[in-house]
Protein backbone atom coordinates (compact mmCIF):
# COMPACT_ATOMS: atom_id res chain seq x y z
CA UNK A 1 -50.31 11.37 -59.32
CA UNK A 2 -46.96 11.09 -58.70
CA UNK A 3 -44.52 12.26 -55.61
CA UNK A 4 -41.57 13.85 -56.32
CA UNK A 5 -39.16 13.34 -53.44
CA UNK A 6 -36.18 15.81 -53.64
CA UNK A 7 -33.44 14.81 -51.34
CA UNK A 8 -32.39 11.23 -49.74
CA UNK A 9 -29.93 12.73 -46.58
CA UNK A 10 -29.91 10.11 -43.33
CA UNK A 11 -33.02 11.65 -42.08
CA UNK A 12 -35.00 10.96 -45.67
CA UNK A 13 -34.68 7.22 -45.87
CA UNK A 14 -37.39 5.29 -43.58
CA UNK A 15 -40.41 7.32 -45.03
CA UNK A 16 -39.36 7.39 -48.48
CA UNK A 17 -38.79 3.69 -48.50
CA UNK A 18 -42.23 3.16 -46.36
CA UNK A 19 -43.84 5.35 -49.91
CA UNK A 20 -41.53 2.66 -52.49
CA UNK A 21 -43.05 -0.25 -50.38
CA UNK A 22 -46.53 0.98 -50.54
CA UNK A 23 -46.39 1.24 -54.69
CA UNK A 24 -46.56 4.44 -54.88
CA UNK A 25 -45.34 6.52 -57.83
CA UNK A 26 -42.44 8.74 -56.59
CA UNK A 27 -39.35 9.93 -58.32
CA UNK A 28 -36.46 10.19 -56.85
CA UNK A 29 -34.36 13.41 -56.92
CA UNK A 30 -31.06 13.68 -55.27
CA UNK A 31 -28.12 15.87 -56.08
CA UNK A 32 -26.26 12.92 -57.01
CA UNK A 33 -27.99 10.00 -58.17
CA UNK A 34 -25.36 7.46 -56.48
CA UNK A 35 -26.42 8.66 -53.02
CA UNK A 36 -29.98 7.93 -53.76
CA UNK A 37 -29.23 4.12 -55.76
CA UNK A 38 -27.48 3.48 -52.47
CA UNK A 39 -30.44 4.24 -50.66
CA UNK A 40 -33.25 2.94 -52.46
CA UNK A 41 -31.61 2.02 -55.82
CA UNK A 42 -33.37 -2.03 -54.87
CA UNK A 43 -36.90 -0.65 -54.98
CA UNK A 44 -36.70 1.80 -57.96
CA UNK A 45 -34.89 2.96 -60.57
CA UNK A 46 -37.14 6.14 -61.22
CA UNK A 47 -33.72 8.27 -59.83
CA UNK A 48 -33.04 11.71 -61.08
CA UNK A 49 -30.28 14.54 -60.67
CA UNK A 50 -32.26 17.13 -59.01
CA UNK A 51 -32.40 19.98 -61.07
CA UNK A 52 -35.02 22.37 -60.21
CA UNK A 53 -36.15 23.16 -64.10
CA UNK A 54 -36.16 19.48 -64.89
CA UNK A 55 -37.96 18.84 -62.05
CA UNK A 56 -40.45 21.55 -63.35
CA UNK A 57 -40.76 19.72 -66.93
CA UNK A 58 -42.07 16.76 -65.15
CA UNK A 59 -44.18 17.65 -63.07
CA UNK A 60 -47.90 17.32 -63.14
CA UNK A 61 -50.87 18.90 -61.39
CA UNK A 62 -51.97 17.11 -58.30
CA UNK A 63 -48.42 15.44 -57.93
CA UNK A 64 -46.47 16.17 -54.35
CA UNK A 65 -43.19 18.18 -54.08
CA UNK A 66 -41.50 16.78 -51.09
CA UNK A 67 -38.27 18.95 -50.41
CA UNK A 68 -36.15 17.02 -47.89
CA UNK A 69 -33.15 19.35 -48.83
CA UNK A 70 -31.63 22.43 -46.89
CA UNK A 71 -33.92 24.90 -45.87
CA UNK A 72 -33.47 27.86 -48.64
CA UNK A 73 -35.23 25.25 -51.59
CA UNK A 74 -38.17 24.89 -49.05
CA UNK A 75 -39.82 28.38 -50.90
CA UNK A 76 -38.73 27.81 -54.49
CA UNK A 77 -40.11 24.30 -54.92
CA UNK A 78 -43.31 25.29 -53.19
CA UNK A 79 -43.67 28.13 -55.68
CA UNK A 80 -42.83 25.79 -58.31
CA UNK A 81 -45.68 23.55 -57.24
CA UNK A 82 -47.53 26.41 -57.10
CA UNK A 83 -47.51 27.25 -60.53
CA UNK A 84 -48.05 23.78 -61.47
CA UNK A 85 -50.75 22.76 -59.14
CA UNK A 86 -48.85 20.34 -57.69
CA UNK A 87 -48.82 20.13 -53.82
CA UNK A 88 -46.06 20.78 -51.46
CA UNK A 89 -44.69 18.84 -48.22
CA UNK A 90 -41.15 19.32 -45.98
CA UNK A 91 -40.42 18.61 -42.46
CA UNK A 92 -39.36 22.42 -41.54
CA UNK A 93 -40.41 25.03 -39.90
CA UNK A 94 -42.73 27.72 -42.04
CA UNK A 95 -40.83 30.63 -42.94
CA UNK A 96 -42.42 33.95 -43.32
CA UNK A 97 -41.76 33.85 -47.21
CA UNK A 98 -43.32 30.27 -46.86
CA UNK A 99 -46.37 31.17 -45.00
CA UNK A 100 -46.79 34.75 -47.20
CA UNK A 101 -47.63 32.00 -50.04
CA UNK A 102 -51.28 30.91 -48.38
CA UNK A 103 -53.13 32.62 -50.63
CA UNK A 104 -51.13 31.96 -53.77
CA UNK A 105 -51.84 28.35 -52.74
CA UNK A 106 -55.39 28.34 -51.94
CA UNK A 107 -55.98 30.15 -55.23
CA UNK A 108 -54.36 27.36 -57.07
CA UNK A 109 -56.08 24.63 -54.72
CA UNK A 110 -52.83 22.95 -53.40
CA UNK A 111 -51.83 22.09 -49.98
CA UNK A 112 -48.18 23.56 -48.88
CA UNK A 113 -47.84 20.97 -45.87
CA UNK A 114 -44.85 21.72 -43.31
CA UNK A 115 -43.36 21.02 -39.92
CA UNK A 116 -44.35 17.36 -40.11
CA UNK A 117 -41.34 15.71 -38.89
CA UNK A 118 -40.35 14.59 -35.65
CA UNK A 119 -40.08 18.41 -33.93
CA UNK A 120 -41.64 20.07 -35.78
CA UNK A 121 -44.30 17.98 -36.31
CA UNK A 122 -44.87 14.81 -34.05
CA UNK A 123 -44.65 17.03 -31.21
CA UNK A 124 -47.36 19.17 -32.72
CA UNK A 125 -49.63 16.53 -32.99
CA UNK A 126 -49.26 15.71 -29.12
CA UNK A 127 -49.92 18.95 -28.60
CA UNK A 128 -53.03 18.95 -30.44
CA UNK A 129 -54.28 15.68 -28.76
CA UNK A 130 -53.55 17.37 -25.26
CA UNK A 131 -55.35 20.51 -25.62
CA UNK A 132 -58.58 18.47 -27.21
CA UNK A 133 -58.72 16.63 -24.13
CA UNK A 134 -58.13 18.97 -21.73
CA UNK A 135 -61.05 21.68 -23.43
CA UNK A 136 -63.50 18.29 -23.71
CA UNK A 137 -62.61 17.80 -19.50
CA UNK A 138 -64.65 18.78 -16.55
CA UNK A 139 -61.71 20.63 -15.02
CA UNK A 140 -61.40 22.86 -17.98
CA UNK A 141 -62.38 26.34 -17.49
CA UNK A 142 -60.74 29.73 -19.70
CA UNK A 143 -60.09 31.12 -15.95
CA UNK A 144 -58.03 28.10 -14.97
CA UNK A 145 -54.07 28.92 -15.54
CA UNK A 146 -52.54 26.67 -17.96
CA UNK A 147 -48.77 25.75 -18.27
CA UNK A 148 -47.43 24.03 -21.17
CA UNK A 149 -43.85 22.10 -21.80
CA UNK A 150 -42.84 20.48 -24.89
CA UNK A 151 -38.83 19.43 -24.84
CA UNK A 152 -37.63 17.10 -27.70
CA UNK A 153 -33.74 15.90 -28.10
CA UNK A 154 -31.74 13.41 -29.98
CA UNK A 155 -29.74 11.94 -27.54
CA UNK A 156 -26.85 8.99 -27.44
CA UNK A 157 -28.92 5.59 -26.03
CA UNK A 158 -25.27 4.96 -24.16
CA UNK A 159 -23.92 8.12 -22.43
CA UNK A 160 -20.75 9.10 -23.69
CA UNK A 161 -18.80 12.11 -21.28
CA UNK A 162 -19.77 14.57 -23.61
CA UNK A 163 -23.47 13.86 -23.45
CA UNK A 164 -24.28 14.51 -26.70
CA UNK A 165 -23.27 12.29 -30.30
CA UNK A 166 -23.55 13.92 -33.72
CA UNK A 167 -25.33 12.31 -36.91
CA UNK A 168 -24.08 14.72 -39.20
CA UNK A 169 -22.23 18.13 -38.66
CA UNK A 170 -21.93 19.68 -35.69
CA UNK A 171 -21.93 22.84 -36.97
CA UNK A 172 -25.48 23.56 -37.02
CA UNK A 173 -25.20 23.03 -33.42
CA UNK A 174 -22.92 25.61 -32.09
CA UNK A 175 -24.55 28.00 -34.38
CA UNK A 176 -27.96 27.36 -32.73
CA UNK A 177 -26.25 27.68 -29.28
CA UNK A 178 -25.93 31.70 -30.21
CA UNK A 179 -29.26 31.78 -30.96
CA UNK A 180 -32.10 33.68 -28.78
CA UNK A 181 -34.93 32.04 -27.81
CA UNK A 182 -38.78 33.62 -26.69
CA UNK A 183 -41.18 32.15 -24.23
CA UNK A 184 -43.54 32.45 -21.39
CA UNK A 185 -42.25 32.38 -17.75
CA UNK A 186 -44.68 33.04 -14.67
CA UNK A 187 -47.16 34.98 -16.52
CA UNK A 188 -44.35 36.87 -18.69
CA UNK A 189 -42.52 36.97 -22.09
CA UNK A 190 -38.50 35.41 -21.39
CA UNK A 191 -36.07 36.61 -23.69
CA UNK A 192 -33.09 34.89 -23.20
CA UNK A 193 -29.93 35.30 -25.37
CA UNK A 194 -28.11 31.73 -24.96
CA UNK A 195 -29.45 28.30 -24.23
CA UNK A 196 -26.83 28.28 -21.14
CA UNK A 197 -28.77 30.29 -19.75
CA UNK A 198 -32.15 29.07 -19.00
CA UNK A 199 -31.31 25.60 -18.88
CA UNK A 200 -33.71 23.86 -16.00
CA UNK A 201 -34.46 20.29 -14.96
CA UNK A 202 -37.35 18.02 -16.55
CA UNK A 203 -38.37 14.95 -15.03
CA UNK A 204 -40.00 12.59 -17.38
CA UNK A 205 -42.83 10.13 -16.77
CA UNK A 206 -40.98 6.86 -18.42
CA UNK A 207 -41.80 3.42 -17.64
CA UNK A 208 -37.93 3.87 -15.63
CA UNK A 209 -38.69 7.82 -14.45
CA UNK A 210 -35.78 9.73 -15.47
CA UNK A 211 -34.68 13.59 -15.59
CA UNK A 212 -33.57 15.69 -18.20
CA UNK A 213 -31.40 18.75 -18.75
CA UNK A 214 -33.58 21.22 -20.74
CA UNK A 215 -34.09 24.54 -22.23
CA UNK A 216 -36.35 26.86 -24.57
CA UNK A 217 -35.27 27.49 -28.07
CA UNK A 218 -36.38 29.73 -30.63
CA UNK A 219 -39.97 31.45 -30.27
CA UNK A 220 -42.29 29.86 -29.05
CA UNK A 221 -45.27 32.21 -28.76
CA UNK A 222 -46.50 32.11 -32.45
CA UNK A 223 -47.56 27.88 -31.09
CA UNK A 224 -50.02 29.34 -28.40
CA UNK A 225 -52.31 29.88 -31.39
CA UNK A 226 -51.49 27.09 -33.32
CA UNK A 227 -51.94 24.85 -30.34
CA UNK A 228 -55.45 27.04 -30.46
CA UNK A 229 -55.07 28.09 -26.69
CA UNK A 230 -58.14 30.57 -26.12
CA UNK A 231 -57.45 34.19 -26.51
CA UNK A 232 -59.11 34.35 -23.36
CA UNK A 233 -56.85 31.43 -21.66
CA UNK A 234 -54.40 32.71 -18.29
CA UNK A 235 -50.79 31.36 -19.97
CA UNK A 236 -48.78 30.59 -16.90
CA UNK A 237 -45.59 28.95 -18.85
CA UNK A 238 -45.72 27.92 -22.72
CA UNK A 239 -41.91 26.89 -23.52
CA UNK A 240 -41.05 24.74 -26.30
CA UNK A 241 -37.74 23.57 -26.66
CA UNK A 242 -34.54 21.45 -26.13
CA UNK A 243 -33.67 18.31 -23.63
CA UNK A 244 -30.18 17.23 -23.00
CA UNK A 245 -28.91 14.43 -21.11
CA UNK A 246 -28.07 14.99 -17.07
CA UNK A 247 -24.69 16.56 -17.36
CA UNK A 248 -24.70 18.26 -20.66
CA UNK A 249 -24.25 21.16 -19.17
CA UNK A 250 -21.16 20.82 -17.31
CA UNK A 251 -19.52 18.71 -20.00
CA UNK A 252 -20.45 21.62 -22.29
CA UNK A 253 -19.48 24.11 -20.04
CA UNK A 254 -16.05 25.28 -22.04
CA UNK A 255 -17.91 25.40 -25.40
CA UNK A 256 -20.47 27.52 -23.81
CA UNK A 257 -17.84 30.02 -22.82
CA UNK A 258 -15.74 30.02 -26.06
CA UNK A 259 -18.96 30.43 -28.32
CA UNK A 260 -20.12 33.47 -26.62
CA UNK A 261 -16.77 35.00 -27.68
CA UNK A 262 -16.74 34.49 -31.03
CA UNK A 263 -17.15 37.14 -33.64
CA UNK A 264 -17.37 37.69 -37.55
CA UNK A 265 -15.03 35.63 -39.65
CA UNK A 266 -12.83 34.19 -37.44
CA UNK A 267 -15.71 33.52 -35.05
CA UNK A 268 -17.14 31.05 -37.67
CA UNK A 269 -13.51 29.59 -38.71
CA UNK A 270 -13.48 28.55 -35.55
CA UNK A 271 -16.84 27.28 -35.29
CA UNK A 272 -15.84 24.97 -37.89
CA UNK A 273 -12.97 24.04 -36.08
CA UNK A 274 -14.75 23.30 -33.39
CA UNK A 275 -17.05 20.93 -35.66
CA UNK A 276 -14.58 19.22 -37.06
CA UNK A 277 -12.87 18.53 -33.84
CA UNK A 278 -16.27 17.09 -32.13
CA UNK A 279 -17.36 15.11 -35.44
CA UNK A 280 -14.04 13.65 -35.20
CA UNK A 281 -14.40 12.33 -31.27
CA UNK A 282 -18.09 12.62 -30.63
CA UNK A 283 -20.07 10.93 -33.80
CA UNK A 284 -22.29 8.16 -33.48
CA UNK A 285 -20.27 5.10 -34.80
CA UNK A 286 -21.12 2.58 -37.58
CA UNK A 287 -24.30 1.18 -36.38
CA UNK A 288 -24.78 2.43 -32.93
CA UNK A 289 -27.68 3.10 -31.84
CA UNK A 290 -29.20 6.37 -30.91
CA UNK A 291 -32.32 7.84 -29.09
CA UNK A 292 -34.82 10.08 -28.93
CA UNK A 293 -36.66 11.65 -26.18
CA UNK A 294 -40.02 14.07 -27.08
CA UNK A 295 -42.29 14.89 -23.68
CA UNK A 296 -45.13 17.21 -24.33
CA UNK A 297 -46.89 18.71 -21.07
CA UNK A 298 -50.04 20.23 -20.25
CA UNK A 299 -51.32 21.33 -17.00
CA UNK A 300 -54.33 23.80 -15.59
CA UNK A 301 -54.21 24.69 -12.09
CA UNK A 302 -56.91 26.63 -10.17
CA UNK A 303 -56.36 28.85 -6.81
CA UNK A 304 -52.82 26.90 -6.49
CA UNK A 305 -54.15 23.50 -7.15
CA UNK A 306 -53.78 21.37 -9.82
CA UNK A 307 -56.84 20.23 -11.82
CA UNK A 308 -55.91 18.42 -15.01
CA UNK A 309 -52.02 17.43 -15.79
CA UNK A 310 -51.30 15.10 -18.90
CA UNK A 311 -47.40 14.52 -20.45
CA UNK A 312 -47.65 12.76 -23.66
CA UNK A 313 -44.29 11.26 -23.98
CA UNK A 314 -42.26 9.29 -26.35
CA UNK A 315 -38.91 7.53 -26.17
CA UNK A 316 -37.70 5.75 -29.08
CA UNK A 317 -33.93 3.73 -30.09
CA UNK A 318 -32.34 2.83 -33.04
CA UNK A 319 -32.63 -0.66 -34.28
CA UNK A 320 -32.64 -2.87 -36.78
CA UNK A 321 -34.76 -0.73 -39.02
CA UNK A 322 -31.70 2.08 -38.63
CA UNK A 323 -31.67 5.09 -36.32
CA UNK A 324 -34.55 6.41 -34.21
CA UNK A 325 -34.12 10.52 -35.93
CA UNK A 326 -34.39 8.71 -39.28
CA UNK A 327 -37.50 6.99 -38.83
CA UNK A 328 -39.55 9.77 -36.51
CA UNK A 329 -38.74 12.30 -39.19
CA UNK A 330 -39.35 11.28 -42.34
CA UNK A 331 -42.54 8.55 -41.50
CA UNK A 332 -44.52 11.63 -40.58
CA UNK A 333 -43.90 12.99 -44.06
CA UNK A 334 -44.56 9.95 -45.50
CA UNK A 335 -48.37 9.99 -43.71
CA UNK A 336 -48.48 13.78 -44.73
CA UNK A 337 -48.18 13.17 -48.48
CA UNK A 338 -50.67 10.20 -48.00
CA UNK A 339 -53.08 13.03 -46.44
CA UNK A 340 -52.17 15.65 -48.76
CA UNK A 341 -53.32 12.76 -52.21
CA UNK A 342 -55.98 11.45 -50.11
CA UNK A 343 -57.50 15.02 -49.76
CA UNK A 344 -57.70 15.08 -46.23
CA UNK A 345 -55.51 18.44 -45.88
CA UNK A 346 -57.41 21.56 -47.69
CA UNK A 347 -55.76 24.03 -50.08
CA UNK A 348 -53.03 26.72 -48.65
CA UNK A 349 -50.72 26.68 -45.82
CA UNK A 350 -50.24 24.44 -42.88
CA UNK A 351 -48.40 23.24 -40.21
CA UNK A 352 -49.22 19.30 -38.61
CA UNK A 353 -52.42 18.76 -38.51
CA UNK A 354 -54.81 19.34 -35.65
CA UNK A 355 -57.52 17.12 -37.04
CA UNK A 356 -58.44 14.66 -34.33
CA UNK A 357 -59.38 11.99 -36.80
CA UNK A 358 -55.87 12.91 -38.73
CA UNK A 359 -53.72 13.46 -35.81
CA UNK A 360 -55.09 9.90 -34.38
CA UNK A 361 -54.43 8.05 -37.23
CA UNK A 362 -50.94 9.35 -37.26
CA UNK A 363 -50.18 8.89 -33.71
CA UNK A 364 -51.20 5.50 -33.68
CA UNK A 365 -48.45 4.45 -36.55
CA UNK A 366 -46.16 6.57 -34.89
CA UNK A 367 -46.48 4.14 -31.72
CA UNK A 368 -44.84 1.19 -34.00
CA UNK A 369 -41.97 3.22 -34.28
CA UNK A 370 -40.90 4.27 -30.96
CA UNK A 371 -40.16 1.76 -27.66
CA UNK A 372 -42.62 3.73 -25.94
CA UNK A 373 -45.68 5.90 -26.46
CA UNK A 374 -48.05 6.94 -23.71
CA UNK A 375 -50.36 9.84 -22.45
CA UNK A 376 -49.31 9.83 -18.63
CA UNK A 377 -51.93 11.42 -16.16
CA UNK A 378 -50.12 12.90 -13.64
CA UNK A 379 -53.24 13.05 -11.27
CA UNK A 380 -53.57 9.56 -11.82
């Protein structure tokens, strides 16, 4: 049984080091082999070009296909599992052309594991470990009306004046800042077309209380039933999405207004412009540490009162064992693959687990990577 990991980028490292460690059997697949030496080259030599047919030549049935590359080799190296009965993992969101292979998957009796990284994924399993609680309380009750928060951002640990640092291109910012987002506001869908404008205030329950700059991002709605809300359950607010240091918004306020003018092929010149420009003054230097922020809310309230309020929240550095994004990403996978060989994941598609046993277990070696790691009750 052996894992193939495909892709050693900054956010691959921890997790696929963590596997090395362990003894497990994994091959290495990079798109070029010096990359991936550099990176793990003192705990293996089993370190391959990735090429997608070679990678189907070796592969056996029950091994794990973990694609840590960009998002469009997601759906070919599942289907390559697939047809190998291998198994499948990656950090990203499902796609529909993932999730249309369920029943190619069960058929073949392999588990296509996704959105276990740091958000998606770590988030999902605080979701999971509110909503258990709340349904197994004595305030909860389907007529109650429920509101749930769940902001995540990758923030600099030492404020710079533009609020924000970049790991890697910027450019996948800016583009999501044109992008629409879908959730639930007093009862009612929210479309909004920019970030800029829906961007509220979150206060967070840290050991130091402190308030964040935050907004929804893509669509949320689809997570209502993953987060297995009743169908019966009065949705007040359900927003996942982005938190910002205080003051992002006014130190991005000139972006904001220059990205919602640009257009076709010059619009995306200058977008990379643009990137190059704030790589250039606003990247995390050699070292320096960076943070992450991920508070999950959940709250019922009956005839204007509150009757059950938990925030699960994490905050988490980068240290000696290398950046915070790094390690919350890619030690998720790492457990997921463990799951996926140990058997404790069944055949087809799936997001994080909701498992109580599973999500436990993870949470609790998630809490040796972070500074911090708490459920908060807010009634408390």
């Amino acid at each position: 049984m052996t894992i193939h990991w495909c892709g050693t980028g900054l956010s691959a490292i921890p997790g696929l080091r963590r596997l090395l460690e362990a003894g497990h059997d994994v091959a290495v697949w990079n798109r070029t082999t010096d990359k991936a030496r550099e990176a793990v080259g003192d705990l293996t030599s089993n370190i391959h070009v990735f090429d997608i047919n070679n990678l189907g030549e070796m592969l056996s049935p029950a091994d794990v296909v973990v694609s840590m590359l960009p998002g469009d080799w997601h759906v070919p190296l599942a289907e390559l599992a697939i047809s190998k009965g291998a198994h499948f993992v990656s950090s990203s969101y499902i796609a529909p052309e993932m999730r249309a292979l369920d029943g190619k998957a069960k058929d073949a009796g392999v588990a296509l594991v996704n959105e276990v990284g740091l958000d998606p994924g770590i988030d999902h399993l605080m979701a999971h470990a509110l909503v258990d609680d709340y349904k197994a309380s004595d305030a909860f009750d389907p007529a109650n009306e429920v509101s749930f928060l769940s902001y995540c951002g990758g923030i600099p640990k030492t404020p710079n004046p533009f609020r924000y640092k970049f790991s890697w291109s910027p450019l996948g910012v800016l583009k999501a800042l044109r992008s629409p987002s879908k959730s639930i506001r007093d009862f009612k869908e929210l479309d909004v077309a920019r970030p800029w404008d829906a961007i509220s205030t979150f206060d967070a329950p840290l050991p130091a209380p402190e308030s964040f700059e935050v907004y929804p991002n893509r669509d949320s709605l689809p997570f209502i039933g993953q987060y297995e809300f009743g169908a019966d359950w009065k949705v007040k607010e359900f927003v996942r999405g982005t938190l910002r240091l205080n003051g992002w918004t006014e130190a991005w306020g000139p972006v904001f207004k220059e990205v919602e003018t640009l257009e076709g092929a010059a619009g995306d010149a200058r977008l990379k412009e643009m990137s190059d420009q704030f790589w250039e003054e606003n990247s995390y230097d050699e070292g320096e540490p960076d943070r992450v922020v991920l508070c999950v809310d959940l709250k019922a309230e009956k005839a204007g009162e509150t009757v059950w309020h938990k925030t699960y929240v994490m905050d988490a550095c980068g240290d000696e064992r290398g950046t915070a994004m790094a390690r919350l990403v890619s030690y998720p996978v790492s457990f997921a693959i463990e799951a996926v060989m140990n058997g404790k994941i069944a055949p087809g598609v799936h997001a994080a687990p909701s498992d109580a046993e599973l999500v436990a277990d993870w949470m609790g070696k998630i809490g040796a990577l972070a500074q911090h790691l708490d459920v908060t009750d807010r009634l408390a």
